[in-house]
Protein backbone atom coordinates (compact mmCIF):
# COMPACT_ATOMS: atom_id res chain seq x y z
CA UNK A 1 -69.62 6.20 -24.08
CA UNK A 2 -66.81 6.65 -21.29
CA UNK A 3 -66.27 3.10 -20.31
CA UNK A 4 -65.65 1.43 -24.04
CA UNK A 5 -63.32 3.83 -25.07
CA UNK A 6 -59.60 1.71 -23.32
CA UNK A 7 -60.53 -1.35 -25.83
CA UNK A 8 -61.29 0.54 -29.31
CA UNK A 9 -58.26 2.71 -28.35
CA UNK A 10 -56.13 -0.48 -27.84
CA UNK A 11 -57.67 -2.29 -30.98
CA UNK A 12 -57.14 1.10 -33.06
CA UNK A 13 -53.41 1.30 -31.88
CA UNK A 14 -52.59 -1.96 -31.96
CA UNK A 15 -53.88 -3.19 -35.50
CA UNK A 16 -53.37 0.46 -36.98
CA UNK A 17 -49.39 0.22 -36.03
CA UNK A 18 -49.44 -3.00 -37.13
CA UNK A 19 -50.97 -2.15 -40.52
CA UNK A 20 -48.30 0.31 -40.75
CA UNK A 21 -44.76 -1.37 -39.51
CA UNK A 22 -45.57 -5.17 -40.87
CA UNK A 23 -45.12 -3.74 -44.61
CA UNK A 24 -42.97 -1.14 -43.53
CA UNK A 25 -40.66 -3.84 -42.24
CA UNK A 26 -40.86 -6.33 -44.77
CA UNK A 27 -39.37 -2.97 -47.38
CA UNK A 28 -36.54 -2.47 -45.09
CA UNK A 29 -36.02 -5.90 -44.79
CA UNK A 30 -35.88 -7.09 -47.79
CA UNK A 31 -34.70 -5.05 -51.13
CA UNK A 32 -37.28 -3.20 -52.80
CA UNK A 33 -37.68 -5.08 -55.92
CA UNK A 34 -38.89 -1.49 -58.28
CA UNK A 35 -40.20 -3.98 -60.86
CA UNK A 36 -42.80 -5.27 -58.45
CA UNK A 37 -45.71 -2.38 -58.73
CA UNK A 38 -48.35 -4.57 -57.61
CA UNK A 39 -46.27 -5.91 -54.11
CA UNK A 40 -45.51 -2.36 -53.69
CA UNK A 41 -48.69 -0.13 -54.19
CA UNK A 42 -50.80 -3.21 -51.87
CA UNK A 43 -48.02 -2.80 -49.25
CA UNK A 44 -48.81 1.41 -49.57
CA UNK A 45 -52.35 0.44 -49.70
CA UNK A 46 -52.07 -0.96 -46.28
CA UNK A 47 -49.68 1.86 -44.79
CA UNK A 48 -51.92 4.43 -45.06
CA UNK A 49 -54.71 2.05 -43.82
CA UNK A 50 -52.98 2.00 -40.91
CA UNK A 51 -51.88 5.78 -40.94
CA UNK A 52 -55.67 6.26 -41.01
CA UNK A 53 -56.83 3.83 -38.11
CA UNK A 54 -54.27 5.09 -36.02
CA UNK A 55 -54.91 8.97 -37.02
CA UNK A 56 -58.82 7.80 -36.11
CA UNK A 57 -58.45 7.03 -33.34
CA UNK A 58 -56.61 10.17 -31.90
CA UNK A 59 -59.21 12.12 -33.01
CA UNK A 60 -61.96 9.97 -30.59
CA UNK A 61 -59.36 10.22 -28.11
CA UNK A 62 -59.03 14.18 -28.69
CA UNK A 63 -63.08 14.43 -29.05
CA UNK A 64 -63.74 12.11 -25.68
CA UNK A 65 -61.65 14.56 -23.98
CA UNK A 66 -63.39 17.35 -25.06
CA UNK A 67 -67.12 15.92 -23.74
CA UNK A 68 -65.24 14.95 -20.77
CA UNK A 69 -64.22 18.61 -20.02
CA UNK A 70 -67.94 19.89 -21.61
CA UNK A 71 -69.26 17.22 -19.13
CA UNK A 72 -67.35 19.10 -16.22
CA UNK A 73 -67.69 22.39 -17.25
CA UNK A 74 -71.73 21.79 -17.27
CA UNK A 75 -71.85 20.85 -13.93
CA UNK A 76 -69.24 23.78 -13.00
CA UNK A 77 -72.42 26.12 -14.32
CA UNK A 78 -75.49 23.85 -13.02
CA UNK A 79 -73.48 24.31 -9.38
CA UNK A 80 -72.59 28.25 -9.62
């Protein structure tokens, strides 16, 4: 479970913040058009896909830490 987690972490990151700035960009970039619903709500659609990869994986990294420390704390007691 320990040894996969630098590649998901990477992939999550990676294609997360790139699920959030590409469309992100391409509004700064280039003037919003308000008549153009359907451009807009797909390029929110894919913001807050990214939003969620990236806030996924934080948790794992948040929860991996937490066995890691459960892990060490078990042997702490199996020692004493």
């Amino acid at each position: 479970m320990f040894k996969d987690r630098m590649p998901i972490w990477v992939l999550e990151y990676i294609f997360g913040g790139g699920l959030v700035i590409m469309p992100l960009a391409s509004r700064v970039l280039c003037p919003p058009a308000w008549t153009d619903a359907h451009k807009w709500a797909t390029q929110l659609f894919v913001v807050s896909l990214g939003v969620v990869l990236i806030s996924c994986a934080s948790s794992m990294r948040q929860r991996l830490l937490l066995a890691r420390r459960i892990d060490r704390l078990a042997k702490q007691i199996g020692d004493g």
